[in-house]
PDB file of N, CA and C in Angstrom:
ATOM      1  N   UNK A   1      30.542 -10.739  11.919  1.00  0.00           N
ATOM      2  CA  UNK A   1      30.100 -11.097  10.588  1.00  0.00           C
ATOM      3  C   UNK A   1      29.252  -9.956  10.022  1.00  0.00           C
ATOM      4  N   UNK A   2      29.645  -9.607   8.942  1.00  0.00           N
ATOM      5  CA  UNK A   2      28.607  -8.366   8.074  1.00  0.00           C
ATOM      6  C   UNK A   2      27.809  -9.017   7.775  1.00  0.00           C
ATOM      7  N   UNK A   3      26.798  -8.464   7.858  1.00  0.00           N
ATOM      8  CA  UNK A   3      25.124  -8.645   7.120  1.00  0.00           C
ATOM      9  C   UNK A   3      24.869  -7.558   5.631  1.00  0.00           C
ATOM     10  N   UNK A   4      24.249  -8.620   5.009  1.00  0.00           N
ATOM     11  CA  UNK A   4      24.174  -7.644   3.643  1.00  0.00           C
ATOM     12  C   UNK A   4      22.995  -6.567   3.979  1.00  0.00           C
ATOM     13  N   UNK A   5      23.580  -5.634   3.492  1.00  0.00           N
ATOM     14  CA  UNK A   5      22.650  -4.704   3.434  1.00  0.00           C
ATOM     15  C   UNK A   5      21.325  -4.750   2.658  1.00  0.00           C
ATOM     16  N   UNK A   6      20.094  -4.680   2.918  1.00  0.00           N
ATOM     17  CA  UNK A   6      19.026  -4.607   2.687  1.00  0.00           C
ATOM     18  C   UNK A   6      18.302  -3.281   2.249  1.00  0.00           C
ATOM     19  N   UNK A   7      17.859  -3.344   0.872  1.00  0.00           N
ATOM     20  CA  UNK A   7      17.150  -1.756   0.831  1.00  0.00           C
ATOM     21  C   UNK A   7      16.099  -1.947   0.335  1.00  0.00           C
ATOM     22  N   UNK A   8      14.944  -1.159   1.350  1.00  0.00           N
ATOM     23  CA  UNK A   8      13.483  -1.443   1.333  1.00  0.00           C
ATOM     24  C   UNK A   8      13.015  -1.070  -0.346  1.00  0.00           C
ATOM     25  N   UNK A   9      12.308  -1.896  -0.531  1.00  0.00           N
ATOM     26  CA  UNK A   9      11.173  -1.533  -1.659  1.00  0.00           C
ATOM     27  C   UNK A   9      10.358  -0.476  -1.465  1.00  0.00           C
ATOM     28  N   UNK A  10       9.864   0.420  -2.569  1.00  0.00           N
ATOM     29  CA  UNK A  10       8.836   1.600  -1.662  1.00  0.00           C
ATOM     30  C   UNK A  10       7.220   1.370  -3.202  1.00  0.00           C
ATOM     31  N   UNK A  11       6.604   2.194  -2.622  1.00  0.00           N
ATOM     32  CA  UNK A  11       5.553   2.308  -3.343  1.00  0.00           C
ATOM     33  C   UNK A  11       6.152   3.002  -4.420  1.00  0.00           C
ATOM     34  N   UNK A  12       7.033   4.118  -4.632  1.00  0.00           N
ATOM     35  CA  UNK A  12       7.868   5.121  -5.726  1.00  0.00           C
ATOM     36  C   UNK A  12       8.351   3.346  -6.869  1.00  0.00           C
ATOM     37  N   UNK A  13       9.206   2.699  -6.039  1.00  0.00           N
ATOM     38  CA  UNK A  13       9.932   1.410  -6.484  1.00  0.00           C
ATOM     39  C   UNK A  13       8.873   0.935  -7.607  1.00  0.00           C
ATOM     40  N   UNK A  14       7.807   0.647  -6.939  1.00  0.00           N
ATOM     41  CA  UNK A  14       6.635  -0.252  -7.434  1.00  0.00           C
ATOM     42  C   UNK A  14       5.789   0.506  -8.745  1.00  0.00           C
ATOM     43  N   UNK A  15       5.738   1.480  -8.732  1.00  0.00           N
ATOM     44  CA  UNK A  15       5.466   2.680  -9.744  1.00  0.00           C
ATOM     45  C   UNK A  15       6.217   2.862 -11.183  1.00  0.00           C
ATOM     46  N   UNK A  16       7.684   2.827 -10.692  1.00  0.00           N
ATOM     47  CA  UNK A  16       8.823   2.715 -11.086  1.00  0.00           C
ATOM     48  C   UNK A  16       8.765   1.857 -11.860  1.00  0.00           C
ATOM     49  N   UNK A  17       9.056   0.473 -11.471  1.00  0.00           N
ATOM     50  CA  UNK A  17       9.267  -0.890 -12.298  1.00  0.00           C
ATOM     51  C   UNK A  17       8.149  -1.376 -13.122  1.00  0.00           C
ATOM     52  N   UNK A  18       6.768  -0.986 -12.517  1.00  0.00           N
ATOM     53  CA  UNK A  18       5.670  -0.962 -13.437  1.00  0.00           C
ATOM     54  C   UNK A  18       5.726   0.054 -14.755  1.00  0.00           C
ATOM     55  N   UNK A  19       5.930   1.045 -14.339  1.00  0.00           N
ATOM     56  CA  UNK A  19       5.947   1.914 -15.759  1.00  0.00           C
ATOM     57  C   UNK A  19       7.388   1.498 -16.809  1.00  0.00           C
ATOM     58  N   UNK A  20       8.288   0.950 -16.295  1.00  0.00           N
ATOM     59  CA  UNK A  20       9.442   0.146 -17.225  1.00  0.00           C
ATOM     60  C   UNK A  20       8.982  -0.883 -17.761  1.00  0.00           C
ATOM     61  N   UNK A  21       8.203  -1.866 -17.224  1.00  0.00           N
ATOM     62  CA  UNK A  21       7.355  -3.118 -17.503  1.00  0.00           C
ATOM     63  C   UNK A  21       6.230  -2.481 -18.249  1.00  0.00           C
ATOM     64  N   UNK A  22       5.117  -1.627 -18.639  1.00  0.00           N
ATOM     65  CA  UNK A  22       4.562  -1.483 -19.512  1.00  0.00           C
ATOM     66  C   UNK A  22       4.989  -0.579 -20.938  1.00  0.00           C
ATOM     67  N   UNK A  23       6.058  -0.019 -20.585  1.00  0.00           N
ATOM     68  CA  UNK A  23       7.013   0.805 -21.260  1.00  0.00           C
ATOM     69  C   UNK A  23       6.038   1.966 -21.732  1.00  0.00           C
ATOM     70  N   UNK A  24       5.594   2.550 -20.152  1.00  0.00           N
ATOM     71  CA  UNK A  24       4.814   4.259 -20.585  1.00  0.00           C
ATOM     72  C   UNK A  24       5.998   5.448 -20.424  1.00  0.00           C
ATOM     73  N   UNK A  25       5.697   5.969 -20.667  1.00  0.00           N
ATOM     74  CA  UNK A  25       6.917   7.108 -20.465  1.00  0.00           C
ATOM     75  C   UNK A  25       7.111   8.055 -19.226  1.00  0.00           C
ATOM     76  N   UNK A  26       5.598   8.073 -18.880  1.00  0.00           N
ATOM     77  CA  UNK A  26       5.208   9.038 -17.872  1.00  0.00           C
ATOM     78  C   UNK A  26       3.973   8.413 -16.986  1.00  0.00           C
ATOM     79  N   UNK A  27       3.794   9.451 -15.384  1.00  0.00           N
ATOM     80  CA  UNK A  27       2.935   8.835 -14.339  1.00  0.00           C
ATOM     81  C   UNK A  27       1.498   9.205 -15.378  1.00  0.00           C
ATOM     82  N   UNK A  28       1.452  10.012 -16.344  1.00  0.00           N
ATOM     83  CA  UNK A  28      -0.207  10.359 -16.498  1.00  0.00           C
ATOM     84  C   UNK A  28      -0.295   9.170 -17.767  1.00  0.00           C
ATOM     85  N   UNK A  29       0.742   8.555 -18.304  1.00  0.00           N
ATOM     86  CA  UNK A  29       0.262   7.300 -19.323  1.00  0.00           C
ATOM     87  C   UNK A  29       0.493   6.151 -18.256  1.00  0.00           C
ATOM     88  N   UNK A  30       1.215   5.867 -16.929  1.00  0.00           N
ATOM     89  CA  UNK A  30       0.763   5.048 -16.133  1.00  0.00           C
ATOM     90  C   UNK A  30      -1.024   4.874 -15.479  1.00  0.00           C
ATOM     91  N   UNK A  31      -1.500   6.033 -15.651  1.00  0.00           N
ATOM     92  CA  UNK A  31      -2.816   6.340 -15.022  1.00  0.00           C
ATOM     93  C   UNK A  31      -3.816   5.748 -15.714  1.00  0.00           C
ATOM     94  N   UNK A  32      -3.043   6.437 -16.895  1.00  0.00           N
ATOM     95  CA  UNK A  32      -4.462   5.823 -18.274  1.00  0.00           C
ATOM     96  C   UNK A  32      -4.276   4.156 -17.950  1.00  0.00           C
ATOM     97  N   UNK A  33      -3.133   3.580 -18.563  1.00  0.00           N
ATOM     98  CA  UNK A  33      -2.929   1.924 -17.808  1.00  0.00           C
ATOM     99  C   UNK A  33      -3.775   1.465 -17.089  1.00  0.00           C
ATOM    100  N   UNK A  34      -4.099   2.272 -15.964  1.00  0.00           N
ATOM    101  CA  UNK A  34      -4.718   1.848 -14.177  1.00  0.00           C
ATOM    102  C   UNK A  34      -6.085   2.027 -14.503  1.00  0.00           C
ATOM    103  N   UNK A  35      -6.513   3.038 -15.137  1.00  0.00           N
ATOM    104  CA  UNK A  35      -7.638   3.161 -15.301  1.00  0.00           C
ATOM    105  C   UNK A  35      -8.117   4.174 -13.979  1.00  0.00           C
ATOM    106  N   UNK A  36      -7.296   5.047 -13.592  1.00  0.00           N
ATOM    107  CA  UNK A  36      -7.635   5.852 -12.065  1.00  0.00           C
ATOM    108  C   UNK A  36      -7.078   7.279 -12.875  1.00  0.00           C
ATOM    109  N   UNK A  37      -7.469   8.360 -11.959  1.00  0.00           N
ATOM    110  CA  UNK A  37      -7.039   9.294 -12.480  1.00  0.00           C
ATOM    111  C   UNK A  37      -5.840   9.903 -11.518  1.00  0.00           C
ATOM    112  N   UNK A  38      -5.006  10.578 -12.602  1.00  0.00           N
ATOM    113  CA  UNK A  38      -3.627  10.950 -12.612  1.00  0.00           C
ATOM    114  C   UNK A  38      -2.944  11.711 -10.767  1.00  0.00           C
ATOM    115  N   UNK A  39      -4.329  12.060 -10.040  1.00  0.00           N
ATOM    116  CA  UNK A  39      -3.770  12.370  -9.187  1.00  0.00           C
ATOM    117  C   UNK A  39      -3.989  11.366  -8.099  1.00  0.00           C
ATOM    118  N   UNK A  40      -3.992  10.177  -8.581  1.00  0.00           N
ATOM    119  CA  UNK A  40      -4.256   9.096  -7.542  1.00  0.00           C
ATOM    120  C   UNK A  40      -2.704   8.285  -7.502  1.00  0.00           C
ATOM    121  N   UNK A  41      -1.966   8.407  -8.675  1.00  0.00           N
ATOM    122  CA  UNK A  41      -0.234   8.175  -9.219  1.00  0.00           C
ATOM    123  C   UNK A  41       0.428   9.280  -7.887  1.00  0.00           C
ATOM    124  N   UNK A  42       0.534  10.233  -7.957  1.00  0.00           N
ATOM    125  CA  UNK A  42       0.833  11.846  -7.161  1.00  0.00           C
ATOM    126  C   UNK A  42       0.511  11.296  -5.788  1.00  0.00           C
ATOM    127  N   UNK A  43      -0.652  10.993  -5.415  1.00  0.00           N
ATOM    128  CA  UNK A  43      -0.801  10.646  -3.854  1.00  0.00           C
ATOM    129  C   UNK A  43      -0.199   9.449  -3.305  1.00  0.00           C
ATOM    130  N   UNK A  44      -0.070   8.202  -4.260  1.00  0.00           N
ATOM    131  CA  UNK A  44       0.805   7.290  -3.937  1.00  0.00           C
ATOM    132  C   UNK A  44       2.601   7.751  -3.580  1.00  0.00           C
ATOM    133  N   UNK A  45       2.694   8.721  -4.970  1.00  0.00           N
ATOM    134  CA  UNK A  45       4.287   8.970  -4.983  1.00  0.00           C
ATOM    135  C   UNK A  45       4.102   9.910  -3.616  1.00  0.00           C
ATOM    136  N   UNK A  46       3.503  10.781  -2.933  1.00  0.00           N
ATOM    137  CA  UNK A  46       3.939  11.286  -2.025  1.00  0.00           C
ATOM    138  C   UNK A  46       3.652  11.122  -0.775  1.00  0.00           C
ATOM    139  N   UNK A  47       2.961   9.332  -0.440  1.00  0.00           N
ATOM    140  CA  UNK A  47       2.895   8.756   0.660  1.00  0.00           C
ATOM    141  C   UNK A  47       1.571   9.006   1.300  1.00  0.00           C
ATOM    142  N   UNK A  48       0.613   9.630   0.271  1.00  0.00           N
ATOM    143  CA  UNK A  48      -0.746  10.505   0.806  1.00  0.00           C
ATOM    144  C   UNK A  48      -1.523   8.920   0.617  1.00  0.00           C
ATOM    145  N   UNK A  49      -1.381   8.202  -0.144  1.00  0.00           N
ATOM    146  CA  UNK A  49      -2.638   7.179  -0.500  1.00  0.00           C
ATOM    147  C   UNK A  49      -1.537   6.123  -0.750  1.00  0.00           C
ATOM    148  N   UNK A  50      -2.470   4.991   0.301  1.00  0.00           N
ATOM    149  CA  UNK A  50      -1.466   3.772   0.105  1.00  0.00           C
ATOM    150  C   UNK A  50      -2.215   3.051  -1.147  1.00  0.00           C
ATOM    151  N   UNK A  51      -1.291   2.059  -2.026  1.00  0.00           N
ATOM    152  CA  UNK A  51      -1.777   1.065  -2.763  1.00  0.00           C
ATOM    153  C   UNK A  51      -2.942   0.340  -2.696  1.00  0.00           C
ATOM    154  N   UNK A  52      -4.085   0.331  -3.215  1.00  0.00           N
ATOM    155  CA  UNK A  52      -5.084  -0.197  -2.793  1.00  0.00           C
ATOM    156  C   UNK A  52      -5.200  -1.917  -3.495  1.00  0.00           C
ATOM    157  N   UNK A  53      -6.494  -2.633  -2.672  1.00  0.00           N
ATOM    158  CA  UNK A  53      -6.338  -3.649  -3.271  1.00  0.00           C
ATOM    159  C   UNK A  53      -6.369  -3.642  -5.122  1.00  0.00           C
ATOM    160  N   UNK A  54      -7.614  -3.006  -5.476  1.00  0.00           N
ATOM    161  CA  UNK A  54      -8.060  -3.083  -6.901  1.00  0.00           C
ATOM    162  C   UNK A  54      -6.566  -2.252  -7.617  1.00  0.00           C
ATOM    163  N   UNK A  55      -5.674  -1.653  -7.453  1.00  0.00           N
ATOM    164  CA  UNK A  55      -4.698  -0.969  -8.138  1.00  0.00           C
ATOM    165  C   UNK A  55      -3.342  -2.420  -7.944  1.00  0.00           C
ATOM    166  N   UNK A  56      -3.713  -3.169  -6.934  1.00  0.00           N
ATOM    167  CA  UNK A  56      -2.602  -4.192  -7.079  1.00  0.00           C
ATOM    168  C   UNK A  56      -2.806  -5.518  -7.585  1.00  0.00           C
ATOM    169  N   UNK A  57      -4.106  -5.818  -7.865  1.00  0.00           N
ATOM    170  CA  UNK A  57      -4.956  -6.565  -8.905  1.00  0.00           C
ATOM    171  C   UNK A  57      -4.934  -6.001 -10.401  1.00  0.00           C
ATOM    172  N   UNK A  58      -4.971  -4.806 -10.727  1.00  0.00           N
ATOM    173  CA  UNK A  58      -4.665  -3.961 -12.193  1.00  0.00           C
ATOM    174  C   UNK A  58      -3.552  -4.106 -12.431  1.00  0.00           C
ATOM    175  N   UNK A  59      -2.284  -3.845 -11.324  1.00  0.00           N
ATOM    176  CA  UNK A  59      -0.687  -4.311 -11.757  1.00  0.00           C
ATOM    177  C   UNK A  59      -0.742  -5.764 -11.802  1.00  0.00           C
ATOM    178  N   UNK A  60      -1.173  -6.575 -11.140  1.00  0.00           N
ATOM    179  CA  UNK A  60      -1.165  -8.106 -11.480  1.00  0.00           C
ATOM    180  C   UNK A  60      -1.261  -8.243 -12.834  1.00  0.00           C
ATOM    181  N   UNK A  61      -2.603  -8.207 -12.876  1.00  0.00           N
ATOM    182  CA  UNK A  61      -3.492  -8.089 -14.532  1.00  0.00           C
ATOM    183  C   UNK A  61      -2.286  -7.645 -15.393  1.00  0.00           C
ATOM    184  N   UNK A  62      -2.043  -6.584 -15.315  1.00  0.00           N
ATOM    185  CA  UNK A  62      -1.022  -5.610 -16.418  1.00  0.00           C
ATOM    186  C   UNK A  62       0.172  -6.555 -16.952  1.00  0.00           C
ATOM    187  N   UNK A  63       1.370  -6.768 -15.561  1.00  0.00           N
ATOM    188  CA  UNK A  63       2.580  -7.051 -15.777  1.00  0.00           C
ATOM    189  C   UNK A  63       2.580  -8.243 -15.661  1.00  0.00           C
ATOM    190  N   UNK A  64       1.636  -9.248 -15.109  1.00  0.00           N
ATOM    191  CA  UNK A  64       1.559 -10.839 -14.840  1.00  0.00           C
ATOM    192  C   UNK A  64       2.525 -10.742 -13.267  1.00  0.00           C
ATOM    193  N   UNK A  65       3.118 -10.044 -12.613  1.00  0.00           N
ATOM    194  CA  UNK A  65       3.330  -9.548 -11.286  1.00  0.00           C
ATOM    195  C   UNK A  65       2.831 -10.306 -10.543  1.00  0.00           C
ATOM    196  N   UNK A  66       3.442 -11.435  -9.587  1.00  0.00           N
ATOM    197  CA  UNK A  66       2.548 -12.164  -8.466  1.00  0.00           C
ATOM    198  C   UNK A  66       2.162 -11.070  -7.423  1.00  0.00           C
ATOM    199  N   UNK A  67       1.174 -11.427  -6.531  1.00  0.00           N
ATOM    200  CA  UNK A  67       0.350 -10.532  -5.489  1.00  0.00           C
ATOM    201  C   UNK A  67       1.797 -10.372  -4.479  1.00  0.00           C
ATOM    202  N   UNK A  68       2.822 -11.554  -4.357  1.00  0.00           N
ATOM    203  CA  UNK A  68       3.515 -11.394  -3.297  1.00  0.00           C
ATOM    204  C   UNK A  68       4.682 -10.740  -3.880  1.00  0.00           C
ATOM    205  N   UNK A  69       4.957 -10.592  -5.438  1.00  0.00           N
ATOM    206  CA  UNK A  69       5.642 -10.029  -5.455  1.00  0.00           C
ATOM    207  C   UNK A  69       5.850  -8.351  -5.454  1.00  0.00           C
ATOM    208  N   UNK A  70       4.207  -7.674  -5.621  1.00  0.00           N
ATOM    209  CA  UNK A  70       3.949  -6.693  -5.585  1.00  0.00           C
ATOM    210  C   UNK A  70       3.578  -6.119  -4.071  1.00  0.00           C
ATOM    211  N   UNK A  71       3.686  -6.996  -2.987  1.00  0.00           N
ATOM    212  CA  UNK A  71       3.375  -6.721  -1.708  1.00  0.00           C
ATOM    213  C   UNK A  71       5.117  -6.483  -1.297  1.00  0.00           C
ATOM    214  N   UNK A  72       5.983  -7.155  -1.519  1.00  0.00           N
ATOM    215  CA  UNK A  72       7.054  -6.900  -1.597  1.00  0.00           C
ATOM    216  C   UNK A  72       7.537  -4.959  -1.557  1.00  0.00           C
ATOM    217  N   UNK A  73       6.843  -4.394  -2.001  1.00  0.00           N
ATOM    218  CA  UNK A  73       7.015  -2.914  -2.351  1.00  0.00           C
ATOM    219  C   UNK A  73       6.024  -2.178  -1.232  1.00  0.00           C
ATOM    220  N   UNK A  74       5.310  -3.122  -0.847  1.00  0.00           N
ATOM    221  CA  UNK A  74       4.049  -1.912   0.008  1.00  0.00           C
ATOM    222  C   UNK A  74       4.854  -2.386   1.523  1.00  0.00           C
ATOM    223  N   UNK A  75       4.197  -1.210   2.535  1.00  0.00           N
ATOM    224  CA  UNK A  75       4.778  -1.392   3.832  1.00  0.00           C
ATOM    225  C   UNK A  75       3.885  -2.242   4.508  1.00  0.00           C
ATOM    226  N   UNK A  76       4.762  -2.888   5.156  1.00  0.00           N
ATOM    227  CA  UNK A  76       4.114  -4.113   6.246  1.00  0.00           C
ATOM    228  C   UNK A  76       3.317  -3.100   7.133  1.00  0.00           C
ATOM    229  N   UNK A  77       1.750  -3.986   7.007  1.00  0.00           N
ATOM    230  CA  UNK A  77       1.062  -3.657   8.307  1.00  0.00           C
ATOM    231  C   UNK A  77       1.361  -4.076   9.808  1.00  0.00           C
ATOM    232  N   UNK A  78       2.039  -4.498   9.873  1.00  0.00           N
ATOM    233  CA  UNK A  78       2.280  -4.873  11.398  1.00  0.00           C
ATOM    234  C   UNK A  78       3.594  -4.216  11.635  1.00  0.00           C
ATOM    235  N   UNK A  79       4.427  -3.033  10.584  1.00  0.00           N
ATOM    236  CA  UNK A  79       5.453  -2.325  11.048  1.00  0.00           C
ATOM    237  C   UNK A  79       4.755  -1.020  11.415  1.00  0.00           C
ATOM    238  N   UNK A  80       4.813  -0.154  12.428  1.00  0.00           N
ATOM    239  CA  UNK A  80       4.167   0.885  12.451  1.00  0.00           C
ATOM    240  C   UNK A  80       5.227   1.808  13.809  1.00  0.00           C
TER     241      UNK A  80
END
């Protein structure tokens, strides 16, 4: 029996669908959004800085985004 293929959500994903959902154009008018500065967007996209709580409470706030649906995109702590 095939199993459907599954393709992970990433923090890029979550970045992604947020900036379509506020309809910014770019990561430095996503920043202004967040209220963080622009190289805190850059360290997420390149795996340097994970999602923090207060930045997934600001996407809540923003897009109306449930907590589980935005955990959906971050990596499981108990995968390592």
């Amino acid at each position: 029996m095939n199993t459907p293929t599954f393709t992970q959500k990433t923090p890029n994903d979550l970045l992604d669908d947020v900036r379509s959902k506020l309809q910014v154009k770019n990561d430095a008018a996503l920043s202004r959004a967040f209220e963080v500065a622009p190289p805190v967007i850059s360290k997420i996209r390149h795996g340097k800085l994970l999602v923090g709580a207060s930045l997934i409470i600001k996407i809540h706030e923003l897009t109306g985004m449930t907590i589980a649906e935005i955990k959906l995109y971050l990596p499981n702590k108990d995968s390592k």
